[in-house]
N, C-alpha and C. Protein backbone atom coordinates (compact mmCIF):
# COMPACT_ATOMS: atom_id res chain seq x y z
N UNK A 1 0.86 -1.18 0.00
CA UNK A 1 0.00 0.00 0.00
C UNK A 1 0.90 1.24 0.00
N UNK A 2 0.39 2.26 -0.92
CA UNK A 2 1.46 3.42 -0.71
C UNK A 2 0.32 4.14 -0.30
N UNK A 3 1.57 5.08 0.51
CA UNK A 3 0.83 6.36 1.78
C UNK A 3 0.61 7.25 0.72
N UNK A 4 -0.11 7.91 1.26
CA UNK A 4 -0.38 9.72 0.77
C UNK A 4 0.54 10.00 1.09
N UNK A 5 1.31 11.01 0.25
CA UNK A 5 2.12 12.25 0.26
C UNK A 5 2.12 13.23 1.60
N UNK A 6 0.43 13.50 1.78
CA UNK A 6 0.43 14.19 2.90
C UNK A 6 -0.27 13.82 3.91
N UNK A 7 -0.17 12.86 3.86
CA UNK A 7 -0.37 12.24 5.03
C UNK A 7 0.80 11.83 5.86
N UNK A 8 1.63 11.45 5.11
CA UNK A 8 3.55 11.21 5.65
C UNK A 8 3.86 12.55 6.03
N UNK A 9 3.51 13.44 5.52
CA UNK A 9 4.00 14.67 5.87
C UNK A 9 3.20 15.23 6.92
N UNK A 10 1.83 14.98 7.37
CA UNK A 10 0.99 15.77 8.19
C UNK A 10 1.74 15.28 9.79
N UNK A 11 1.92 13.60 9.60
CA UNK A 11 2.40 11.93 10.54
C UNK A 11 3.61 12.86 10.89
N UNK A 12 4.55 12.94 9.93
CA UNK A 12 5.71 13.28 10.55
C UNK A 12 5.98 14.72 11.23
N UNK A 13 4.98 15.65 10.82
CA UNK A 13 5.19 16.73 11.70
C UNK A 13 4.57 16.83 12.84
N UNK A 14 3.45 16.18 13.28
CA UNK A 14 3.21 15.44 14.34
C UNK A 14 4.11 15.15 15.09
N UNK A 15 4.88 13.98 14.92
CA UNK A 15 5.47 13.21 15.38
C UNK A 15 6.72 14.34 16.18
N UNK A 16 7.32 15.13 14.80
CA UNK A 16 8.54 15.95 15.42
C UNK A 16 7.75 16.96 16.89
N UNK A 17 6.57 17.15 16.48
CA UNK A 17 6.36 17.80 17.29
C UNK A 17 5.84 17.57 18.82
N UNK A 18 5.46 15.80 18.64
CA UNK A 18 5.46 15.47 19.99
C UNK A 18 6.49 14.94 20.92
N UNK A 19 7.90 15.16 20.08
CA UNK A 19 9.11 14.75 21.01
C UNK A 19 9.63 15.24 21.62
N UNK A 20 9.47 16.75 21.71
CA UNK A 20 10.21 17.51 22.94
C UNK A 20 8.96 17.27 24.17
N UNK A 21 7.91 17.04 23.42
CA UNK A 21 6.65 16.87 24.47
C UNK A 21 7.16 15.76 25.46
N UNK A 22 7.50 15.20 24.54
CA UNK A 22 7.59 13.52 25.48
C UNK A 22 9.18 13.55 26.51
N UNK A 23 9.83 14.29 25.06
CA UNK A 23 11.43 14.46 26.54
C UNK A 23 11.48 15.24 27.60
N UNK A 24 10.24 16.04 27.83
CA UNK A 24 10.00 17.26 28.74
C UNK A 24 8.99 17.22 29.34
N UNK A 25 8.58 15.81 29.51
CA UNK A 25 7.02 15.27 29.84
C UNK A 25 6.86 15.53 31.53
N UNK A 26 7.83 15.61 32.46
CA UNK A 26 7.75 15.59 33.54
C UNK A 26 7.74 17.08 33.95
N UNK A 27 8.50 17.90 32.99
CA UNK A 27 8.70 19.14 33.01
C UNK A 27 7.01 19.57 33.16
N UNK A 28 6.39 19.33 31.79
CA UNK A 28 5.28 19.62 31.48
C UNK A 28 4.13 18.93 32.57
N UNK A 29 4.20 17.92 33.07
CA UNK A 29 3.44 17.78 34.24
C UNK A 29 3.03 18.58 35.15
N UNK A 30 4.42 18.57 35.68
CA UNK A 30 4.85 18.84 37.21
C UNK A 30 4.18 20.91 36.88
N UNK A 31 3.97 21.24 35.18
CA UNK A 31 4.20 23.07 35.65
C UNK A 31 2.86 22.77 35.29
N UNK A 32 1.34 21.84 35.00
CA UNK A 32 -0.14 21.64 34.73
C UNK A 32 -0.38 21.74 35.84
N UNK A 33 0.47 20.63 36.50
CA UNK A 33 0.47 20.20 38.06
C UNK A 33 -0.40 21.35 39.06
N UNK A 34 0.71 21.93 39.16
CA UNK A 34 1.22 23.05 39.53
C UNK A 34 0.26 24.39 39.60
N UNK A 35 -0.20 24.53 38.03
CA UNK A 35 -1.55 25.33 37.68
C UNK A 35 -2.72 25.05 38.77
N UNK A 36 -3.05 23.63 38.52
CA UNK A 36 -4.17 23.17 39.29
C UNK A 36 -3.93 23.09 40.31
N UNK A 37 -2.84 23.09 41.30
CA UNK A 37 -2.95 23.42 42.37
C UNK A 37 -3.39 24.35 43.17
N UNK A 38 -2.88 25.17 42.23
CA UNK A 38 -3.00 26.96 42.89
C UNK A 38 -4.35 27.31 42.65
N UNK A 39 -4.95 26.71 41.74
CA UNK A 39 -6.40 26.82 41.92
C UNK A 39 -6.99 26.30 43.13
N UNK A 40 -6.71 25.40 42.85
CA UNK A 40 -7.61 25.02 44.39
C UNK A 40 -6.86 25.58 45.67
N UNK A 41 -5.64 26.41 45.83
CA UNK A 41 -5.65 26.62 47.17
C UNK A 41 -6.42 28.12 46.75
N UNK A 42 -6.25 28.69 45.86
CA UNK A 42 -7.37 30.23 45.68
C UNK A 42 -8.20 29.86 46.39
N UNK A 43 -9.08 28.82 45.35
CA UNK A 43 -10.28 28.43 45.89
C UNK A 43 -10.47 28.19 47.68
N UNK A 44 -9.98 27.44 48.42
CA UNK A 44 -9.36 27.07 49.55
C UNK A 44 -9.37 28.29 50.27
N UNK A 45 -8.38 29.65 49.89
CA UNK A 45 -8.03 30.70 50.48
C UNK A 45 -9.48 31.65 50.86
N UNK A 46 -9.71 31.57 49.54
CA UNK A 46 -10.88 32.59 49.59
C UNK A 46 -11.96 32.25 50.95
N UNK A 47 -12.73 30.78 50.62
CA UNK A 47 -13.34 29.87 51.02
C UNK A 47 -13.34 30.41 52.51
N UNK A 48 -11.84 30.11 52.85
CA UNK A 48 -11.71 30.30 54.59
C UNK A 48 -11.87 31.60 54.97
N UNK A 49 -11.09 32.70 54.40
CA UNK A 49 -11.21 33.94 54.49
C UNK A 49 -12.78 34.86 54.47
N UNK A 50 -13.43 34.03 53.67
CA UNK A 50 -15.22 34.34 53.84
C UNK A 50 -15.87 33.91 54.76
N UNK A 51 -15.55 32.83 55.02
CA UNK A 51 -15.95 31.76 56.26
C UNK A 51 -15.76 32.36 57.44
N UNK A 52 -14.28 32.63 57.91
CA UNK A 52 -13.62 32.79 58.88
C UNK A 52 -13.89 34.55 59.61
N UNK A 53 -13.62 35.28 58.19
CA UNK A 53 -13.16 36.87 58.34
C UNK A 53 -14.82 37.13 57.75
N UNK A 54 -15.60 37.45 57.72
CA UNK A 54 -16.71 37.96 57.20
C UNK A 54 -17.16 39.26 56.44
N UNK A 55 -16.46 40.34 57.48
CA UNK A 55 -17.05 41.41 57.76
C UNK A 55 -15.54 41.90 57.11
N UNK A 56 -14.50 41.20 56.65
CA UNK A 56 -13.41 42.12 55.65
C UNK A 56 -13.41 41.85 54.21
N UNK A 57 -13.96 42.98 53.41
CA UNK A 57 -13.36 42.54 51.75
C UNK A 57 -12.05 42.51 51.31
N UNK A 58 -11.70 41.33 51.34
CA UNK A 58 -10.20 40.72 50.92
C UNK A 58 -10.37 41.26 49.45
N UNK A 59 -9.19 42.20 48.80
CA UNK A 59 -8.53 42.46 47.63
C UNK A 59 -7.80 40.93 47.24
N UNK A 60 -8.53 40.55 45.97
CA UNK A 60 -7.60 39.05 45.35
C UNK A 60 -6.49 39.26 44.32
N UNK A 61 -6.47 40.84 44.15
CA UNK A 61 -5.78 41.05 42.43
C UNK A 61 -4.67 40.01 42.88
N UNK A 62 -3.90 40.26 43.83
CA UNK A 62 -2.78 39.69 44.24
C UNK A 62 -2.70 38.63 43.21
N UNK A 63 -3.59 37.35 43.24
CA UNK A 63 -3.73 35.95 42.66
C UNK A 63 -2.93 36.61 41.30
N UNK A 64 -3.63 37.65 40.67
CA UNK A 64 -3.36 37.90 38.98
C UNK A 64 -1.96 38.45 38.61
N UNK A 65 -1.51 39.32 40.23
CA UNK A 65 -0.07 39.62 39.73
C UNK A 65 0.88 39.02 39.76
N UNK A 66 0.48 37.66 40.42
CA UNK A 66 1.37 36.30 40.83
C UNK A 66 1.64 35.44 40.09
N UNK A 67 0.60 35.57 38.97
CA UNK A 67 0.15 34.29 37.88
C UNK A 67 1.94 33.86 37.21
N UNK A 68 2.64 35.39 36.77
CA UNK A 68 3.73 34.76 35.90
C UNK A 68 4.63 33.97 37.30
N UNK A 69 4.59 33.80 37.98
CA UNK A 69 5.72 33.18 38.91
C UNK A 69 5.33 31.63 39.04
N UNK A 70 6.39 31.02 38.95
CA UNK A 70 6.13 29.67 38.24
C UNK A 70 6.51 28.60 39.40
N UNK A 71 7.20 29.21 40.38
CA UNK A 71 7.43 28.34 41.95
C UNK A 71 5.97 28.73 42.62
N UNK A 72 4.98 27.50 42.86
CA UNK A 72 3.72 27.80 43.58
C UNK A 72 3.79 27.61 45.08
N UNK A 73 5.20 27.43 45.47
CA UNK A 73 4.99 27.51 46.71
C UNK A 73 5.17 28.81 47.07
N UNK A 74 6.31 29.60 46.45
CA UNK A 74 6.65 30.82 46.55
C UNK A 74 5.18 31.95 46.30
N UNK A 75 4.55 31.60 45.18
CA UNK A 75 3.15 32.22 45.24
C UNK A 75 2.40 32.37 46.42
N UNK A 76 1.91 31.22 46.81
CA UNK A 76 1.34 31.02 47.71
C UNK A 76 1.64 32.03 48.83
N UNK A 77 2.86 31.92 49.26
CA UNK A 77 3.58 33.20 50.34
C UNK A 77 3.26 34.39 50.03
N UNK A 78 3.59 34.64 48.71
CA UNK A 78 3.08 36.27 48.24
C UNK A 78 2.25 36.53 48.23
N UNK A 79 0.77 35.64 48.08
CA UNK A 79 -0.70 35.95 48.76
C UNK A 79 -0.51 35.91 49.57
N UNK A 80 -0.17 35.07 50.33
CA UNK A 80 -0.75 35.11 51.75
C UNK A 80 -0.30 36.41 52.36
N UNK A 81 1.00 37.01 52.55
CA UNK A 81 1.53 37.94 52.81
C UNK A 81 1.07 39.14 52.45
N UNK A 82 -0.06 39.55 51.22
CA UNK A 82 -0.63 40.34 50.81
C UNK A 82 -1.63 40.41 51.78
N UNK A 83 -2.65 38.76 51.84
CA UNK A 83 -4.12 39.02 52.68
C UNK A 83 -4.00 39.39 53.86
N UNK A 84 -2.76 39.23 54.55
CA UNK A 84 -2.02 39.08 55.82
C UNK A 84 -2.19 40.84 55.95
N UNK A 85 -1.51 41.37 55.34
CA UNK A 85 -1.05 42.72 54.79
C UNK A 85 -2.66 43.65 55.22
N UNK A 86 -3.57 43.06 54.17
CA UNK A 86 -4.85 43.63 54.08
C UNK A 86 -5.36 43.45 55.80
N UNK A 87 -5.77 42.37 56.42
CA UNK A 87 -6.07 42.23 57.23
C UNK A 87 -5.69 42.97 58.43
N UNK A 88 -4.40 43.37 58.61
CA UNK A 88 -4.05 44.06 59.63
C UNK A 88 -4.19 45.73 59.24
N UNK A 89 -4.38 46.22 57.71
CA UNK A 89 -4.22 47.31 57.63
C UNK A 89 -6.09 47.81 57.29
N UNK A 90 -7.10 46.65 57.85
CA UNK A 90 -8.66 47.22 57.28
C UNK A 90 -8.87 48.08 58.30
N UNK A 91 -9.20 49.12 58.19
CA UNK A 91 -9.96 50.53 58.58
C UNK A 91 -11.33 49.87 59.35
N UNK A 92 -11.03 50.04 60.51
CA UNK A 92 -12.43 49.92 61.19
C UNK A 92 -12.61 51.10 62.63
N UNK A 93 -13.26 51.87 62.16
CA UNK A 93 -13.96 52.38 63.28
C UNK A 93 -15.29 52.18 64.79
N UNK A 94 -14.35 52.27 65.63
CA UNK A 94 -15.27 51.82 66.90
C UNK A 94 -16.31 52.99 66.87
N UNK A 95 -17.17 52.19 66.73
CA UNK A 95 -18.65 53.03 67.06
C UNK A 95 -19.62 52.88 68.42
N UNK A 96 -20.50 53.97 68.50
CA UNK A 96 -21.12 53.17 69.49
C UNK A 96 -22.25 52.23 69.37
N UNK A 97 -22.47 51.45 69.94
CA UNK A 97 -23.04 50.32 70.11
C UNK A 97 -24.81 50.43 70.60
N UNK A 98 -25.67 49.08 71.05
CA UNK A 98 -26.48 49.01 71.19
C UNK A 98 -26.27 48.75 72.28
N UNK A 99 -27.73 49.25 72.90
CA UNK A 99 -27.85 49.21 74.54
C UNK A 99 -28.21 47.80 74.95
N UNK A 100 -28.39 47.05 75.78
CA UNK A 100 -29.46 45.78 76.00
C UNK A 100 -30.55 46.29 76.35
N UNK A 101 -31.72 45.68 76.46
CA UNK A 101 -32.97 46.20 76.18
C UNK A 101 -33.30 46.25 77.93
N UNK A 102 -33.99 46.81 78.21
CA UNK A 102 -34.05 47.75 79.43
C UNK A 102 -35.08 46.42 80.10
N UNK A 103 -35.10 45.62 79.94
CA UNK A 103 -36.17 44.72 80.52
C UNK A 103 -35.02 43.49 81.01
N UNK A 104 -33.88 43.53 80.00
CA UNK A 104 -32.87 42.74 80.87
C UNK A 104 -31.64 43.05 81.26
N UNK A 105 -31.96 44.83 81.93
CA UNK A 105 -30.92 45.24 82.90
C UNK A 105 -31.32 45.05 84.60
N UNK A 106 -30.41 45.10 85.10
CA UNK A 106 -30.53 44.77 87.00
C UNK A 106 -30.84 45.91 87.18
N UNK A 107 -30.98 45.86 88.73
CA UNK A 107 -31.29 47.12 89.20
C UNK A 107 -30.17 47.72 89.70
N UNK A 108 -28.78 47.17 89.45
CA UNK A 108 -27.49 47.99 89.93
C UNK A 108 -26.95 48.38 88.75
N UNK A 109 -27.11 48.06 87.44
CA UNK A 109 -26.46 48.29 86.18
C UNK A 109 -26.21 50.11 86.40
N UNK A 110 -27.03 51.08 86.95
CA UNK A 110 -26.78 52.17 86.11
C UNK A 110 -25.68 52.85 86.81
N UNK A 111 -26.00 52.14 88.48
CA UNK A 111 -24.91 52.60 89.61
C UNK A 111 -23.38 52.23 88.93
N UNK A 112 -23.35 51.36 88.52
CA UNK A 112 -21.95 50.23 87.97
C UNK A 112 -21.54 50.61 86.61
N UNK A 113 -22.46 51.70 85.78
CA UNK A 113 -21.48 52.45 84.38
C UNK A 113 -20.63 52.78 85.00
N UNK A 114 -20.81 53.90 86.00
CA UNK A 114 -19.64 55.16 86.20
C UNK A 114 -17.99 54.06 86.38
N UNK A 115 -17.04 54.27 86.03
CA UNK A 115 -15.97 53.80 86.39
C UNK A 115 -15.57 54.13 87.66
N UNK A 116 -15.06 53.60 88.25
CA UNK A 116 -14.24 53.49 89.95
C UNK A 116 -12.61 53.43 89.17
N UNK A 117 -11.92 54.33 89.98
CA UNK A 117 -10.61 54.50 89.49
C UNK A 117 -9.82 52.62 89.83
N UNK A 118 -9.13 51.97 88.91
CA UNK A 118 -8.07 50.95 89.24
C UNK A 118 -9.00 49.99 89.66
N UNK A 119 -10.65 49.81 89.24
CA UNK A 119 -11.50 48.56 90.21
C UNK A 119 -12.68 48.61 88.79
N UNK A 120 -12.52 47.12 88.59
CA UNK A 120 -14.03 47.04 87.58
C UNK A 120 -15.13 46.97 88.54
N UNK A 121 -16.41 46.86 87.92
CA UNK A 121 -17.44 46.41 88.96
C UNK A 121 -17.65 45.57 89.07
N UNK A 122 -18.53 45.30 90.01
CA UNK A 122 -18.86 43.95 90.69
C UNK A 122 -19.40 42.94 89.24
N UNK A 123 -20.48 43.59 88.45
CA UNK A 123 -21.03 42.80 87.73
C UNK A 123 -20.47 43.13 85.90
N UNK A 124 -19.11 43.19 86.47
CA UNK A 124 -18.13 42.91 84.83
C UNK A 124 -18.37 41.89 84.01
N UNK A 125 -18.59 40.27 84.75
CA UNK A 125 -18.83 39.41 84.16
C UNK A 125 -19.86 39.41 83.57
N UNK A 126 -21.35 39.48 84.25
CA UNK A 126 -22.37 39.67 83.60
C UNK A 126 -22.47 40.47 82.07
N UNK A 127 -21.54 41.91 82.83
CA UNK A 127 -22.00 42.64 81.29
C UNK A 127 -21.11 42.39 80.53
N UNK A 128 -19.76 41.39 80.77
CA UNK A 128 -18.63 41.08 79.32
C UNK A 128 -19.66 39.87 78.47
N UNK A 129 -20.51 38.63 79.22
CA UNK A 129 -21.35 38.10 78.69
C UNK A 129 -22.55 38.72 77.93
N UNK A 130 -23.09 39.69 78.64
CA UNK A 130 -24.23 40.39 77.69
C UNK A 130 -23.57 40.96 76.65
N UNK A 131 -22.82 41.65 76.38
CA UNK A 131 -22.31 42.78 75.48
C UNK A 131 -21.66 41.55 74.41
N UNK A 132 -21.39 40.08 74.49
CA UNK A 132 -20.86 39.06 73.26
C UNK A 132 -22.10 38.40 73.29
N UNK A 133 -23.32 38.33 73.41
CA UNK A 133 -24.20 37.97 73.48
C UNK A 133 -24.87 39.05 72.29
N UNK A 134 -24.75 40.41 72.97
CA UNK A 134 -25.59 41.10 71.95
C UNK A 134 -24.55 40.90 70.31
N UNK A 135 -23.46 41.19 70.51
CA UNK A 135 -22.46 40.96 69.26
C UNK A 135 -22.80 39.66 68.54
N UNK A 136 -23.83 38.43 68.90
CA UNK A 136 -23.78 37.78 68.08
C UNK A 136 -22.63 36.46 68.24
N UNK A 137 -21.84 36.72 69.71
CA UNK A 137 -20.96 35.81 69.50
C UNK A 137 -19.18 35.99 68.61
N UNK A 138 -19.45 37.26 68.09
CA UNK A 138 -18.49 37.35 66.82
C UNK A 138 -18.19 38.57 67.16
N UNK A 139 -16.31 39.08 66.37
CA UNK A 139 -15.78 39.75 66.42
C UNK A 139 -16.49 41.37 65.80
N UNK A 140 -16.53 41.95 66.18
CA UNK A 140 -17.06 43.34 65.65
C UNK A 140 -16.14 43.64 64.00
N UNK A 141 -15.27 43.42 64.49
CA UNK A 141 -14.07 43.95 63.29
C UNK A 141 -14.21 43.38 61.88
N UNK A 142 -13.90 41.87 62.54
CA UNK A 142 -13.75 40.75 61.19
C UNK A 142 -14.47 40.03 61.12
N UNK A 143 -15.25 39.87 62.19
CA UNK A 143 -16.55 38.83 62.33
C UNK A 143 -16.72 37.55 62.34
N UNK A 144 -15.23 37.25 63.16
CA UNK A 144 -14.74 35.72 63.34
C UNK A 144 -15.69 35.25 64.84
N UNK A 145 -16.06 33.98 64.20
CA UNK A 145 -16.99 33.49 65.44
C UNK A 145 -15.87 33.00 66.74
N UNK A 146 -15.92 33.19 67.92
CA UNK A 146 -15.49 33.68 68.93
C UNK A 146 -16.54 32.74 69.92
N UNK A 147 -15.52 32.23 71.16
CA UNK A 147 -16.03 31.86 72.69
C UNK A 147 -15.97 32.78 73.67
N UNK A 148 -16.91 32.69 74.63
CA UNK A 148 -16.60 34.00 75.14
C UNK A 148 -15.34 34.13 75.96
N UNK A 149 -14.80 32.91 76.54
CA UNK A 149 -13.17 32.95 77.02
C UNK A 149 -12.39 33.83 76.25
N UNK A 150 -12.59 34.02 74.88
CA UNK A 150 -11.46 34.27 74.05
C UNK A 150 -12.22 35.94 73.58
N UNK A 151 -13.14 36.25 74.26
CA UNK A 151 -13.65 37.69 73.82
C UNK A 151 -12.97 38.87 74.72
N UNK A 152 -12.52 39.38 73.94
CA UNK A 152 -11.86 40.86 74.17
C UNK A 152 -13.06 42.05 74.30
N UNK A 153 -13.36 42.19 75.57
CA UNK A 153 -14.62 43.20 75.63
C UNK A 153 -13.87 44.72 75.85
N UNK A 154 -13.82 46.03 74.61
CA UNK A 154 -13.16 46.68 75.02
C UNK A 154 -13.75 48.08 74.83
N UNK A 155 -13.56 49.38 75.62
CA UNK A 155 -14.05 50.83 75.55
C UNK A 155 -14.40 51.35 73.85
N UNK A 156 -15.44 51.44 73.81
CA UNK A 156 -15.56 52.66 72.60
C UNK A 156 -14.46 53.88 72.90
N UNK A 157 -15.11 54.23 73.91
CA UNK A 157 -14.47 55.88 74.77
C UNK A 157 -13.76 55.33 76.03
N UNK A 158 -12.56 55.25 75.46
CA UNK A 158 -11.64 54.96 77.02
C UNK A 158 -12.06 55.84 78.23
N UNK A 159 -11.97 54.90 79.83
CA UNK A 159 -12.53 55.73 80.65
C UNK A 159 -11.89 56.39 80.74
N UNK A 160 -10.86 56.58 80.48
CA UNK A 160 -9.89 57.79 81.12
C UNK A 160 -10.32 59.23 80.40
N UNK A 161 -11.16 58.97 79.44
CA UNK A 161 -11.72 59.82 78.28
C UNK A 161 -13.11 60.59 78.47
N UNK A 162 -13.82 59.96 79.51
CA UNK A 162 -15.11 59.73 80.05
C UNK A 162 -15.70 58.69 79.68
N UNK A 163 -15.31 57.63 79.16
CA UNK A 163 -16.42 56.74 78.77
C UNK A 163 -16.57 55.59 80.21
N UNK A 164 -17.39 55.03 80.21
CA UNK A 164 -18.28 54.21 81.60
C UNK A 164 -18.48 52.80 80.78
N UNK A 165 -18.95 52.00 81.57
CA UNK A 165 -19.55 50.67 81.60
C UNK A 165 -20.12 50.57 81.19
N UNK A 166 -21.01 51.09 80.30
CA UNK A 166 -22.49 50.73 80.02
C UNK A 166 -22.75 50.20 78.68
N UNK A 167 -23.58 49.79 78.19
CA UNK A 167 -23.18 48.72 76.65
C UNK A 167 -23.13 49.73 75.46
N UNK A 168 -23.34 50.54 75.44
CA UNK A 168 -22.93 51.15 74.24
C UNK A 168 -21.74 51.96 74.27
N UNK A 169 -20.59 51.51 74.75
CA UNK A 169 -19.42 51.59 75.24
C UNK A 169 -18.57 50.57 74.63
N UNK A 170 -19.19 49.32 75.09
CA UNK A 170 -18.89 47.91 75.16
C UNK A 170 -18.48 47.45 73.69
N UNK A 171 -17.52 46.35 73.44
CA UNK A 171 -17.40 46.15 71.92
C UNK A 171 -16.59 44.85 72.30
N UNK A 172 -17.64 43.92 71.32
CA UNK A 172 -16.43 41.88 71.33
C UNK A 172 -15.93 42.67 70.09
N UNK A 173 -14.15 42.33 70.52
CA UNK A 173 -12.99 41.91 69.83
C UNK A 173 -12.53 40.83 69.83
N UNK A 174 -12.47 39.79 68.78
CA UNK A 174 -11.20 38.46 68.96
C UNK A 174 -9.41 38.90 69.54
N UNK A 175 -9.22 38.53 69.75
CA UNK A 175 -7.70 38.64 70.23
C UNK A 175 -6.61 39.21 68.99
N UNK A 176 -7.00 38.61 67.94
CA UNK A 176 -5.89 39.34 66.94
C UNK A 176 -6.61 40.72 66.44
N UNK A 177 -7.60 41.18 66.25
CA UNK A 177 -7.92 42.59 66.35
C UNK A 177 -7.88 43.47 67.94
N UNK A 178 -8.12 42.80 68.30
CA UNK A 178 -7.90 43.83 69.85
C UNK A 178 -5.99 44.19 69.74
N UNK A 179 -5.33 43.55 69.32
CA UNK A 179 -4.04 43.24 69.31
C UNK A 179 -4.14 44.70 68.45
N UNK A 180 -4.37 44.41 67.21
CA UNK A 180 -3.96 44.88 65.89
C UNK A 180 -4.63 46.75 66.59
N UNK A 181 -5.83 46.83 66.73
CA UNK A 181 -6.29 48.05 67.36
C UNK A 181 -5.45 48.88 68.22
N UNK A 182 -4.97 47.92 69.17
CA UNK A 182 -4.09 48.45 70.62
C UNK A 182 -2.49 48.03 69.81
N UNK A 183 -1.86 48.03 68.87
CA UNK A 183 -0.78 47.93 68.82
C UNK A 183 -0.60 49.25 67.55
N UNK A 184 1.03 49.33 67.21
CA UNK A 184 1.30 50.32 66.53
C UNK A 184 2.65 49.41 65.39
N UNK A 185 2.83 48.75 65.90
CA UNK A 185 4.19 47.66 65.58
C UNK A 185 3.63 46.93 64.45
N UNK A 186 3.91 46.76 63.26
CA UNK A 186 3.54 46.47 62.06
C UNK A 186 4.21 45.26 61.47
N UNK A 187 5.43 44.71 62.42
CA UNK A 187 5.64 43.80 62.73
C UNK A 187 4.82 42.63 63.22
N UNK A 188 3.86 43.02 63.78
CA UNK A 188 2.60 42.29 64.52
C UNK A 188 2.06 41.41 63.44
N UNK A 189 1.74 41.97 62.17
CA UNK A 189 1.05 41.54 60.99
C UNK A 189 1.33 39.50 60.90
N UNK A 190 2.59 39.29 60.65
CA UNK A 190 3.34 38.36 60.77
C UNK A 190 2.32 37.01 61.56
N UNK A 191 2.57 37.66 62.63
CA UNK A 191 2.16 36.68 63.90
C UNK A 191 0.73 36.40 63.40
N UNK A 192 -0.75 36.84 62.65
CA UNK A 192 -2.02 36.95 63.21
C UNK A 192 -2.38 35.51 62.69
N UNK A 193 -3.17 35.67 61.06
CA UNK A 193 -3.59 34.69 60.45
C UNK A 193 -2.45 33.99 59.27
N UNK A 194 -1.07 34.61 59.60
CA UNK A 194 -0.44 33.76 58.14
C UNK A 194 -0.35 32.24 58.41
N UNK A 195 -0.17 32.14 59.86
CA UNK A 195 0.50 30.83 60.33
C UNK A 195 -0.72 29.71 60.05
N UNK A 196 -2.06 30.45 60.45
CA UNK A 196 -3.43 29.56 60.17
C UNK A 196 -3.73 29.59 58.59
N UNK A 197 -3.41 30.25 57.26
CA UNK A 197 -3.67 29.86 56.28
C UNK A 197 -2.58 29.12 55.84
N UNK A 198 -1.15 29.50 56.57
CA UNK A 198 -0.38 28.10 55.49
C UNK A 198 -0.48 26.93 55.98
N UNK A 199 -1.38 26.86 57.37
CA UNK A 199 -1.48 25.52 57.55
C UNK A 199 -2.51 24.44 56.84
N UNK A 200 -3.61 25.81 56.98
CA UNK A 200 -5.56 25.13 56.32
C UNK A 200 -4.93 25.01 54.87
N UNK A 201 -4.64 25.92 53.78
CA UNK A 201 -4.87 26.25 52.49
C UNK A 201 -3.98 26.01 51.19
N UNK A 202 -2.68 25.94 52.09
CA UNK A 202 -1.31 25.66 51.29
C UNK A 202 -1.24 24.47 50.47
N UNK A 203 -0.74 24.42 49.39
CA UNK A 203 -0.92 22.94 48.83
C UNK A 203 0.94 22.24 49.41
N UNK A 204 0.37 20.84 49.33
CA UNK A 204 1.50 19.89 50.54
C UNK A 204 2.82 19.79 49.21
């Protein structure tokens, strides 16, 4: 049987052209690989960061200015270090708050706003529980769900400022925003959530 003309010719340029494919086949894996990974930790990143952080709009361009860098572990760091970045630098203003509803205050609550110099009041506990109770359980800032062990109940209006006890004063912080609020050290950034996304999100 004789071949077509161009068919030998269509076969063989084929052929030339699938041999660097094939000598560079691991090359070419390992950088598909690689692609699809980083998708799914995006995916992954985002996921937790919505989940977790609520109440912050995470900037993603990051993902797009990362795309040409071809080490995905190294990527990975440069997001994270960006969301890291964002997170400690979101703009949130303490406002004041909601009162509890006057049917489930005591009858010592109004005596116990005023501050006493160097002494909380007697019924601190009560109102650090009411005031994460009215919050929903969750951080004011970022809106990470929170126990109340781990709630940072802190001044709108520092007393030293005039501000008192009373719940619209009152504000749940998680621990890494109360941090981030009360600190000035930008160094801090480091320590909050990088260590918890390269653990959840990172590909192995």
């Amino acid at each position: 049987m004789i071949l077509d003309t161009d068919f030998i010719i269509i076969g063989s340029i084929i052929i030339i052209l699938l041999i660097p494919l094939y000598i560079y086949r691991k090359k070419v894996y390992s950088f598909f690989t690689r692609q699809g990974d980083f998708q799914t930790f995006e995916e992954n990143i985002k996921n937790y960061l919505n989940t977790y952080y609520p109440k912050i709009e995470f900037d993603y361009s990051i993902v797009q200015k990362t795309n040409m860098e071809k080490d995905a572990k190294l990527r990975q760091i440069l997001v994270i270090e960006d969301l890291v970045s964002q997170f400690f630098d979101f703009k949130y203003e303490l406002e004041t708050q909601k009162c509890i509803h006057k049917d489930f205050l005591w009858s010592t609550y109004e005596q116990n706003c005023k501050p006493i110099k160097g002494k909380l009041p007697n019924d601190w506990a009560k109102r650090k529980e009411f005031t994460y109770r009215r919050d929903n359980c969750k951080c004011k800032r970022c809106g990470l769900s929170i126990e109340l062990i781990d709630a940072h109940i802190v001044f709108i209006r520092p007393l030293s400022n005039g501000g008192g006890y009373n719940f619209e004063n009152l504000i749940t912080l998680c621990t890494d925003c109360n941090k981030i609020l009360n600190s000035q050290i930008k160094s801090f950034r480091s320590s909050i959530i990088e260590d918890r996304l390269l653990k959840k999100v990172t590909i192995k």
